[in-house]
N, C-alpha and C. Protein backbone atom coordinates (compact mmCIF):
# COMPACT_ATOMS: atom_id res chain seq x y z
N UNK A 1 22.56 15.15 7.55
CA UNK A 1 21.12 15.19 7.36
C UNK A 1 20.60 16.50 7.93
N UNK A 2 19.67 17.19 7.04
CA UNK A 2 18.69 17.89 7.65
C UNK A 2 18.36 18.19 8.75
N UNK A 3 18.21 19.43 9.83
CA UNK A 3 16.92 19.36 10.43
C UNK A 3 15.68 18.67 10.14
N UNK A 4 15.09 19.03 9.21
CA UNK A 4 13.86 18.60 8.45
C UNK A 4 13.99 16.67 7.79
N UNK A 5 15.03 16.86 7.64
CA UNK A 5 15.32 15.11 7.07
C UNK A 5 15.24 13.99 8.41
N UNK A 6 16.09 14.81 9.64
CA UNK A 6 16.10 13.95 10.75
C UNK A 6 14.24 13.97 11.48
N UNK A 7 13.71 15.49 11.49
CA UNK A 7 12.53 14.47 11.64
C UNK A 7 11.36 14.25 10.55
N UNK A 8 10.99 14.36 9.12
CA UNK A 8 10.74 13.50 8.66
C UNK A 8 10.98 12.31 7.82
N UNK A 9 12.89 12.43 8.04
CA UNK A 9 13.39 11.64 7.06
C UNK A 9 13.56 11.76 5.61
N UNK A 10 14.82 11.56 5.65
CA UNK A 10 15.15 12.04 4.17
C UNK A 10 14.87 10.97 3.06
N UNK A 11 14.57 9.74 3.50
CA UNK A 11 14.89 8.45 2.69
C UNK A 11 13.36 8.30 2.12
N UNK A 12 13.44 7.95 1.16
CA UNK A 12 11.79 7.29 0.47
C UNK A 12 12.44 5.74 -0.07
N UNK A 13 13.29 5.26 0.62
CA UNK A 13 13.93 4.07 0.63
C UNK A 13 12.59 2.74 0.57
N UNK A 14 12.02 2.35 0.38
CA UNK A 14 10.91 1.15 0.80
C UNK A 14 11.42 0.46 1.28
N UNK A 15 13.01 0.01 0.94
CA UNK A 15 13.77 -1.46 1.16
C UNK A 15 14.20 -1.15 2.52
N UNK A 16 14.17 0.14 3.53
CA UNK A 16 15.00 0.73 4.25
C UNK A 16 15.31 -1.13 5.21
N UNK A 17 16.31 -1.03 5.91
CA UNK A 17 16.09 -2.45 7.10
C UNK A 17 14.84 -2.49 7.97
N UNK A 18 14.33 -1.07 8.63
CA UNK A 18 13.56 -1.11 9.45
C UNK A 18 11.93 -2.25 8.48
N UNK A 19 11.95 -1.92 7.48
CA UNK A 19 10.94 -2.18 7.42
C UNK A 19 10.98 -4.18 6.44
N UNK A 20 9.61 -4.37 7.48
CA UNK A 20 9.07 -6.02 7.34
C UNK A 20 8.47 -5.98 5.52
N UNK A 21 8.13 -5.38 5.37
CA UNK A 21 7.17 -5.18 4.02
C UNK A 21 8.06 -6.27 3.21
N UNK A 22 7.65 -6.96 2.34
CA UNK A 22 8.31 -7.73 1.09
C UNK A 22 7.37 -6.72 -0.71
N UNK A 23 7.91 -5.77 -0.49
CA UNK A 23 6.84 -4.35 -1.85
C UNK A 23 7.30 -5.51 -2.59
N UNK A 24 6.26 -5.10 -3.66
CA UNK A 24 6.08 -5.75 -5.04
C UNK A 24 6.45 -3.82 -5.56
N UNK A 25 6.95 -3.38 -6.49
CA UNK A 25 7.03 -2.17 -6.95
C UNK A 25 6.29 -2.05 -8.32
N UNK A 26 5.14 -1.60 -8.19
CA UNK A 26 3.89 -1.27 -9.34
C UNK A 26 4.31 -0.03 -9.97
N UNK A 27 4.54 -0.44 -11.58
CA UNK A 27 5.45 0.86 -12.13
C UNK A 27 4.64 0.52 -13.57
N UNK A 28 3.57 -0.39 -14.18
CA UNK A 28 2.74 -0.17 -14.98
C UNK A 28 1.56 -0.67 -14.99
N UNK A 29 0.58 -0.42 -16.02
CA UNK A 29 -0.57 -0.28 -15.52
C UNK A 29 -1.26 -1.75 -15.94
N UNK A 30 -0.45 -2.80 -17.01
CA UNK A 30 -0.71 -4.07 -17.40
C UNK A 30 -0.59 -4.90 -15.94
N UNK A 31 0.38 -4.38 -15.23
CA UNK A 31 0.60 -5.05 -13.31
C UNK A 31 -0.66 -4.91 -13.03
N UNK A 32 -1.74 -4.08 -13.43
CA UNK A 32 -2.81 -4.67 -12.15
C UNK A 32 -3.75 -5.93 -12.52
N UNK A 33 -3.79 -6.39 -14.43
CA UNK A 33 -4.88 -7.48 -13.88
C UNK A 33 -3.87 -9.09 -13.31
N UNK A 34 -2.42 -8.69 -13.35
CA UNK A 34 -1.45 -9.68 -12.58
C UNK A 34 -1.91 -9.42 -11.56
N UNK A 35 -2.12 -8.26 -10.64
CA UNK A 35 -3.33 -8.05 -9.29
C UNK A 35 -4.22 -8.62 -8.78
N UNK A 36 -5.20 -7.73 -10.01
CA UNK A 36 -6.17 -9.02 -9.48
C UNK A 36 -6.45 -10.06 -9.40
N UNK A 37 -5.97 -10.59 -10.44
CA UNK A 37 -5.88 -12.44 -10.67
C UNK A 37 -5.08 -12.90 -9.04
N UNK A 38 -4.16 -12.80 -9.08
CA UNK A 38 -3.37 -13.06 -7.54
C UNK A 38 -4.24 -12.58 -6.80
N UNK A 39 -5.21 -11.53 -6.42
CA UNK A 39 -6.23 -11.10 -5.07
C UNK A 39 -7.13 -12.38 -5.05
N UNK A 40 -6.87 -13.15 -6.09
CA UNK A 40 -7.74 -14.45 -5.67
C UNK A 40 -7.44 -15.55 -4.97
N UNK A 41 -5.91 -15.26 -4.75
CA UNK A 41 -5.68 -16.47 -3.87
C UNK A 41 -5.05 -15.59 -2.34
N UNK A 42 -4.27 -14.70 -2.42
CA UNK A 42 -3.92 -13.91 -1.57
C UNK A 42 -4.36 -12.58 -1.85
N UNK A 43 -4.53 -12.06 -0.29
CA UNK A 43 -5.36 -10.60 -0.34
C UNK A 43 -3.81 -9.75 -0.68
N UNK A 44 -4.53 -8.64 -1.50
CA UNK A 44 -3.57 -7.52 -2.39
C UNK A 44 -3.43 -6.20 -1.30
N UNK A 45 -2.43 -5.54 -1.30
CA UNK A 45 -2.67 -4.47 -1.16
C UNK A 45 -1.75 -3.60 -1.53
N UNK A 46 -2.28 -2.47 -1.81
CA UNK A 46 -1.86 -1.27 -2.69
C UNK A 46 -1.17 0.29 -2.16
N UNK A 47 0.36 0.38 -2.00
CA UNK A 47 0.61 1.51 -0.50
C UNK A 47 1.01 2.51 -2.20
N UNK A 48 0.37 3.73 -1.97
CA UNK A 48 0.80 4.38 -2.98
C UNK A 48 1.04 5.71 -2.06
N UNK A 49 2.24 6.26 -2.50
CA UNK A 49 3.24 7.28 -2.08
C UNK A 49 3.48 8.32 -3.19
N UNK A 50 3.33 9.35 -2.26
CA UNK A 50 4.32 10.55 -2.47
C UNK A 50 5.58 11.26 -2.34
N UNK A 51 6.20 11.18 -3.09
CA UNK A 51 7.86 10.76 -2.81
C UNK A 51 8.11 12.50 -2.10
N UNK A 52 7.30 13.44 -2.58
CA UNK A 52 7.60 14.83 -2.70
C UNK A 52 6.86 15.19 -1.15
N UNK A 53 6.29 14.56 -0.54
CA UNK A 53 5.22 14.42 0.30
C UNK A 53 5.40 13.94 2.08
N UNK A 54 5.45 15.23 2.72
CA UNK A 54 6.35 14.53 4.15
C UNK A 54 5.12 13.72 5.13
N UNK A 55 4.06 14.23 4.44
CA UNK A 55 2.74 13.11 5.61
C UNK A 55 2.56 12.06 5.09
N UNK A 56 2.87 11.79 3.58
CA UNK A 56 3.21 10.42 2.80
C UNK A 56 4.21 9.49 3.42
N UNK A 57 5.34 10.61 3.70
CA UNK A 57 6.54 9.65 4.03
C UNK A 57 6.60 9.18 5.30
N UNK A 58 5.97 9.80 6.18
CA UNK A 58 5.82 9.54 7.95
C UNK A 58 4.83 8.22 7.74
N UNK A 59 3.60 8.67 6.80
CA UNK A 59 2.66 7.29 6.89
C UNK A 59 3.18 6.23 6.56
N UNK A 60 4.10 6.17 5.69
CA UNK A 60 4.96 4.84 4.95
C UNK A 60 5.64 4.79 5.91
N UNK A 61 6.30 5.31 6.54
CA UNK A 61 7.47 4.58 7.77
C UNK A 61 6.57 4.14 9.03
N UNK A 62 5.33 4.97 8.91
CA UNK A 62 4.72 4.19 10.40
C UNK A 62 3.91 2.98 9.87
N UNK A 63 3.77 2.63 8.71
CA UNK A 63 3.34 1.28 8.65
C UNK A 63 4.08 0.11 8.57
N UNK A 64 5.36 0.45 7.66
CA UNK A 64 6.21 -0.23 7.86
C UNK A 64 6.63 -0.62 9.08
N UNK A 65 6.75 0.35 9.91
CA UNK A 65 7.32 -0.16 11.49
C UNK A 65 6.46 -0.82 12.13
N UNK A 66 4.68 -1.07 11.85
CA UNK A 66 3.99 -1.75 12.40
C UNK A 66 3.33 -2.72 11.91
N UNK A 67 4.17 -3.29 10.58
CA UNK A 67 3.68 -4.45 9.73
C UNK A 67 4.29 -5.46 10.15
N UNK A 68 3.06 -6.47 10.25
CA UNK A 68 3.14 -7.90 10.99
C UNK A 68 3.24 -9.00 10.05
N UNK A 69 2.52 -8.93 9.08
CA UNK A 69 1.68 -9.93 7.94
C UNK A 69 2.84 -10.92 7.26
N UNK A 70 2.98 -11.83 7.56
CA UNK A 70 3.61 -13.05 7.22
C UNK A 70 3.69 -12.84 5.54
N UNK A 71 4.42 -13.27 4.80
CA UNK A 71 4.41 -13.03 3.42
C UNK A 71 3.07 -13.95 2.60
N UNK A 72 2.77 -15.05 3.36
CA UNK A 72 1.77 -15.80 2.63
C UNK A 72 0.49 -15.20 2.78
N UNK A 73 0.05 -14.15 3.85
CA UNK A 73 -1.04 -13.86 4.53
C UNK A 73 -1.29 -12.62 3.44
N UNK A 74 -0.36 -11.67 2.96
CA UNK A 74 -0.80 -10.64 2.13
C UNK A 74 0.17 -10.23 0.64
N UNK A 75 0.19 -9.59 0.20
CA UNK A 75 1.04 -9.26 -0.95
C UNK A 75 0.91 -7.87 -1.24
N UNK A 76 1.59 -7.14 -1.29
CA UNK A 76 1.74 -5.39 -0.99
C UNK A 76 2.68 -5.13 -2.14
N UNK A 77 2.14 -4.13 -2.71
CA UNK A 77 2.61 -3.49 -3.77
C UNK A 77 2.62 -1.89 -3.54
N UNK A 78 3.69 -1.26 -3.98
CA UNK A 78 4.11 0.08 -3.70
C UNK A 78 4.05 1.03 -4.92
N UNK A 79 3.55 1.60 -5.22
CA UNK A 79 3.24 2.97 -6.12
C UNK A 79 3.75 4.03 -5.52
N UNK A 80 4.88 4.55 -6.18
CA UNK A 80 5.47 5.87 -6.45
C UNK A 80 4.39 7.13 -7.79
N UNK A 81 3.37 7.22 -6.62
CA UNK A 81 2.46 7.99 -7.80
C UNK A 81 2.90 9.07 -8.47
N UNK A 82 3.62 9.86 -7.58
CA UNK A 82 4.23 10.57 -9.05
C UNK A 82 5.07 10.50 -10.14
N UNK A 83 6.16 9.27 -10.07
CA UNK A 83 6.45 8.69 -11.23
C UNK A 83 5.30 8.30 -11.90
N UNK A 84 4.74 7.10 -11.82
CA UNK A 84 3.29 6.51 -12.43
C UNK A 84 2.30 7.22 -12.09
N UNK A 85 1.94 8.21 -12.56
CA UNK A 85 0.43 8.77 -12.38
C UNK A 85 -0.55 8.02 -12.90
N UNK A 86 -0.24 7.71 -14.43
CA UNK A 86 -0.92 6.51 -15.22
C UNK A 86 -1.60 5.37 -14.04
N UNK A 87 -1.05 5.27 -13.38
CA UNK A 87 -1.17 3.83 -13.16
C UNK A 87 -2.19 4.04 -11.48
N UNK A 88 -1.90 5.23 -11.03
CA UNK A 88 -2.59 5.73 -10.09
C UNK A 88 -3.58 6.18 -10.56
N UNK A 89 -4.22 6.62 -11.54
CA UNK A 89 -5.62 6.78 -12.17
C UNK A 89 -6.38 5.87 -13.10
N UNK A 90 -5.57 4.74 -13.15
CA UNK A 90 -6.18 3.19 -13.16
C UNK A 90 -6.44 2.80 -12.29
N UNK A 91 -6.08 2.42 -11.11
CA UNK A 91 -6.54 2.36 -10.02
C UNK A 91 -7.37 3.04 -9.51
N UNK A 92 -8.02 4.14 -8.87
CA UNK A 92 -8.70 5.00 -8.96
C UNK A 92 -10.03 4.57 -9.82
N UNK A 93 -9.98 4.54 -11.30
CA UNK A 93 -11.26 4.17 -12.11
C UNK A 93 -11.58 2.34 -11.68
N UNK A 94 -10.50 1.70 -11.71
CA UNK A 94 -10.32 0.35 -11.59
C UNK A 94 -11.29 -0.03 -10.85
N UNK A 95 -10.97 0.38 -9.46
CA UNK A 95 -11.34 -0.13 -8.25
C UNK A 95 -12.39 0.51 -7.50
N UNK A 96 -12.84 1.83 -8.30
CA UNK A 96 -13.87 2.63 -7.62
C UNK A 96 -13.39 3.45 -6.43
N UNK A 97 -12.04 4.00 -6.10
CA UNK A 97 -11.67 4.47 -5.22
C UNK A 97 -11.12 6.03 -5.91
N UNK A 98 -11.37 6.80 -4.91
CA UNK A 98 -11.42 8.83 -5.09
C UNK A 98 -9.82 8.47 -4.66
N UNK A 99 -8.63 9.18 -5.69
CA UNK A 99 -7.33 9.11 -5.56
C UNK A 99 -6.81 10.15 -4.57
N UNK A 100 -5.88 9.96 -3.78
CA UNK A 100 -5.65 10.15 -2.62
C UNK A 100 -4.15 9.60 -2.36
N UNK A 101 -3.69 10.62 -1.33
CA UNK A 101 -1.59 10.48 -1.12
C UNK A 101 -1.89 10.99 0.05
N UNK A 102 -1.61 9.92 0.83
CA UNK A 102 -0.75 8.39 0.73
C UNK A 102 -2.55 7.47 0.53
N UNK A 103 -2.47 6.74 0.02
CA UNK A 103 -3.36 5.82 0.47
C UNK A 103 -2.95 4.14 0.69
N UNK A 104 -3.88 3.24 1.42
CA UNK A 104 -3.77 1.83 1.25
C UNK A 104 -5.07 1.66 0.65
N UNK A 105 -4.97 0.37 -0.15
CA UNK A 105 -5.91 -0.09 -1.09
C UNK A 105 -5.78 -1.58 -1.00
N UNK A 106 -6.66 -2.14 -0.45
CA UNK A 106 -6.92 -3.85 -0.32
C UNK A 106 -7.73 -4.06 -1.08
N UNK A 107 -7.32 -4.77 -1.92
CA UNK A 107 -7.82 -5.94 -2.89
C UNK A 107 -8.07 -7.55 -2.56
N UNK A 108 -9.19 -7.76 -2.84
CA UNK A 108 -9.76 -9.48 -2.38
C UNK A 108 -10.66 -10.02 -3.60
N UNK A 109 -10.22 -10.82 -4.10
CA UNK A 109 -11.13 -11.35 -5.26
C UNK A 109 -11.33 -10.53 -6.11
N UNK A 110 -10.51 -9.38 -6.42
CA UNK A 110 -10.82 -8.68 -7.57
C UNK A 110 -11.69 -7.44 -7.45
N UNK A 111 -12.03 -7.43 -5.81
CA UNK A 111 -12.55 -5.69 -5.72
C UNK A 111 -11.78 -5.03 -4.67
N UNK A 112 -11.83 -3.87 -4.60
CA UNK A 112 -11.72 -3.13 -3.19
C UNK A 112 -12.16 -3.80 -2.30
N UNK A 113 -11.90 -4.11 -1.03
CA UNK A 113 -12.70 -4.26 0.13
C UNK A 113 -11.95 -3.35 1.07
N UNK A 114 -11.20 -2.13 0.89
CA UNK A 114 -11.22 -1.65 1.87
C UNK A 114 -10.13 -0.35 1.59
N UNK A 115 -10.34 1.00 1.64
CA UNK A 115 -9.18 2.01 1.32
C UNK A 115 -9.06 3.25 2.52
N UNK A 116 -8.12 3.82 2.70
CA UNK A 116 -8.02 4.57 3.93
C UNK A 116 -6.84 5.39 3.27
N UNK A 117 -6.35 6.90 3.92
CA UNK A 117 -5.78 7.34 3.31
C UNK A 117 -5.13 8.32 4.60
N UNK A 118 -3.93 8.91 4.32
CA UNK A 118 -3.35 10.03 5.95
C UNK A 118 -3.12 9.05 6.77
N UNK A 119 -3.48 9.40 7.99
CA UNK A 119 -2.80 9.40 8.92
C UNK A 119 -4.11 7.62 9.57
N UNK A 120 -5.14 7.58 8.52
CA UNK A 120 -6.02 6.32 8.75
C UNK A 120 -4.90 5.02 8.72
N UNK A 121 -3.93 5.56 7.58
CA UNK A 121 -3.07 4.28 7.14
C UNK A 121 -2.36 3.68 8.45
N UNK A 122 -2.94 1.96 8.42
CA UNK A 122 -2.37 1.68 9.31
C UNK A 122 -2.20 0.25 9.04
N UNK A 123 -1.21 -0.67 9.69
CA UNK A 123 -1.17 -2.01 9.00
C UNK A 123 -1.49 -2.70 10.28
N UNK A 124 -1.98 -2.30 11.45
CA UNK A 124 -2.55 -3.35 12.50
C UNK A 124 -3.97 -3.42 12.22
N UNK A 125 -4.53 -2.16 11.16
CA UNK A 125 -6.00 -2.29 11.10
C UNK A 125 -6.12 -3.28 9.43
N UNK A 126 -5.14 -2.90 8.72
CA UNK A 126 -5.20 -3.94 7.74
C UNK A 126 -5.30 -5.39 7.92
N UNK A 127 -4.35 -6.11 8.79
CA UNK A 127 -4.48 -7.09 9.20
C UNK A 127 -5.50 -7.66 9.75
N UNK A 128 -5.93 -6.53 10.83
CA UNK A 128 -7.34 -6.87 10.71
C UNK A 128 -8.52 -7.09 10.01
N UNK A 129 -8.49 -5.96 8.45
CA UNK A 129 -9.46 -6.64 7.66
C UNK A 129 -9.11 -7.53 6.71
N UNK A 130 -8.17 -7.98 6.89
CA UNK A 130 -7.87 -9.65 6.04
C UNK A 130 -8.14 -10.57 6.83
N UNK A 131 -7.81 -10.09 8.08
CA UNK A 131 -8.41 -11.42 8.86
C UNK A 131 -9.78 -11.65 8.92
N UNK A 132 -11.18 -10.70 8.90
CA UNK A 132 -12.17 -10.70 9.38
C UNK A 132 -12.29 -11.03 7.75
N UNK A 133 -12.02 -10.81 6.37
CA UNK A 133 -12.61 -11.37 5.46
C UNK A 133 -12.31 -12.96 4.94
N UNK A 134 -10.99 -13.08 5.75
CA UNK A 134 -10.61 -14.81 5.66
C UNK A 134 -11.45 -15.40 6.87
N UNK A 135 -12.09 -14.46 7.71
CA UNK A 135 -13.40 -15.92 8.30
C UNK A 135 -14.52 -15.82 7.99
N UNK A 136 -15.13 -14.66 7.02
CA UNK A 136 -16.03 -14.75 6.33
C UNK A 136 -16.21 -15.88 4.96
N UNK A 137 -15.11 -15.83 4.51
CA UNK A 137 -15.14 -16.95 3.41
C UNK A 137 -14.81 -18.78 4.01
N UNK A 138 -14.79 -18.42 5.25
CA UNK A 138 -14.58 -19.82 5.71
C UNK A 138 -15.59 -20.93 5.90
């Protein structure tokens, strides 16, 4: 490995062991109203990556290493935006969100409720806003 691979890592692996995530892998653009329909019973969210991209790839490994979320509690889907660009500028018009690498994108009932992007990406603050919108609907 690299200098450069050992510290930002050479792998754009999703499956790597370290990481808790259960990705759904979003590779067309008919997958999102399967999205939203499912954001109605479980909250969605949307990790879209830059494979070419080393502040992409640090943000994806530091969320992964700090994802908690039980599989019933969320459902996470992974975009390789530069394979699917398509599908990253559906999203983008979809959801009302300015496109952006790396970003997270939470989906609840069929809208945004919440997008962050760099070094914002974080999955202890995600958790947090699924939790604060599952006691709003309570």
């Amino acid at each position: 490995m690299s200098l450069f691979g050992k510290i930002f890592g050479e792998s754009d692996n999703k499956d790597s062991q370290e990481s808790s995530v259960q990705w759904n892998t979003l590779t067309e653009v008919k997958q999102l109203d399967e999205l939203v329909g499912e954001s109605f019973r479980t909250p969605v969210y949307i990790f879209k990556h830059s494979t070419r991209c080393s502040i992409s790839r640090m943000a994806l490994k530091q969320f992964e290493s700090h994802y908690s979320l039980a599989e019933n509690e969320a459902h996470g889907y992974f975009l390789d935006l530069l394979a699917h660009r398509d599908v990253s500028n559906e999203i983008a018009e979809r959801f009302g969100v300015v496109h952006q690498s790396p970003q997270l994108i939470l989906i609840i009932n069929g809208i945004c409720n919440y997008t962050v992007s760099h070094s914002e990406i974080d999955a202890e603050e995600l958790k947090i806003k699924i939790d604060e919108q599952e006691s709003k609907s309570v």
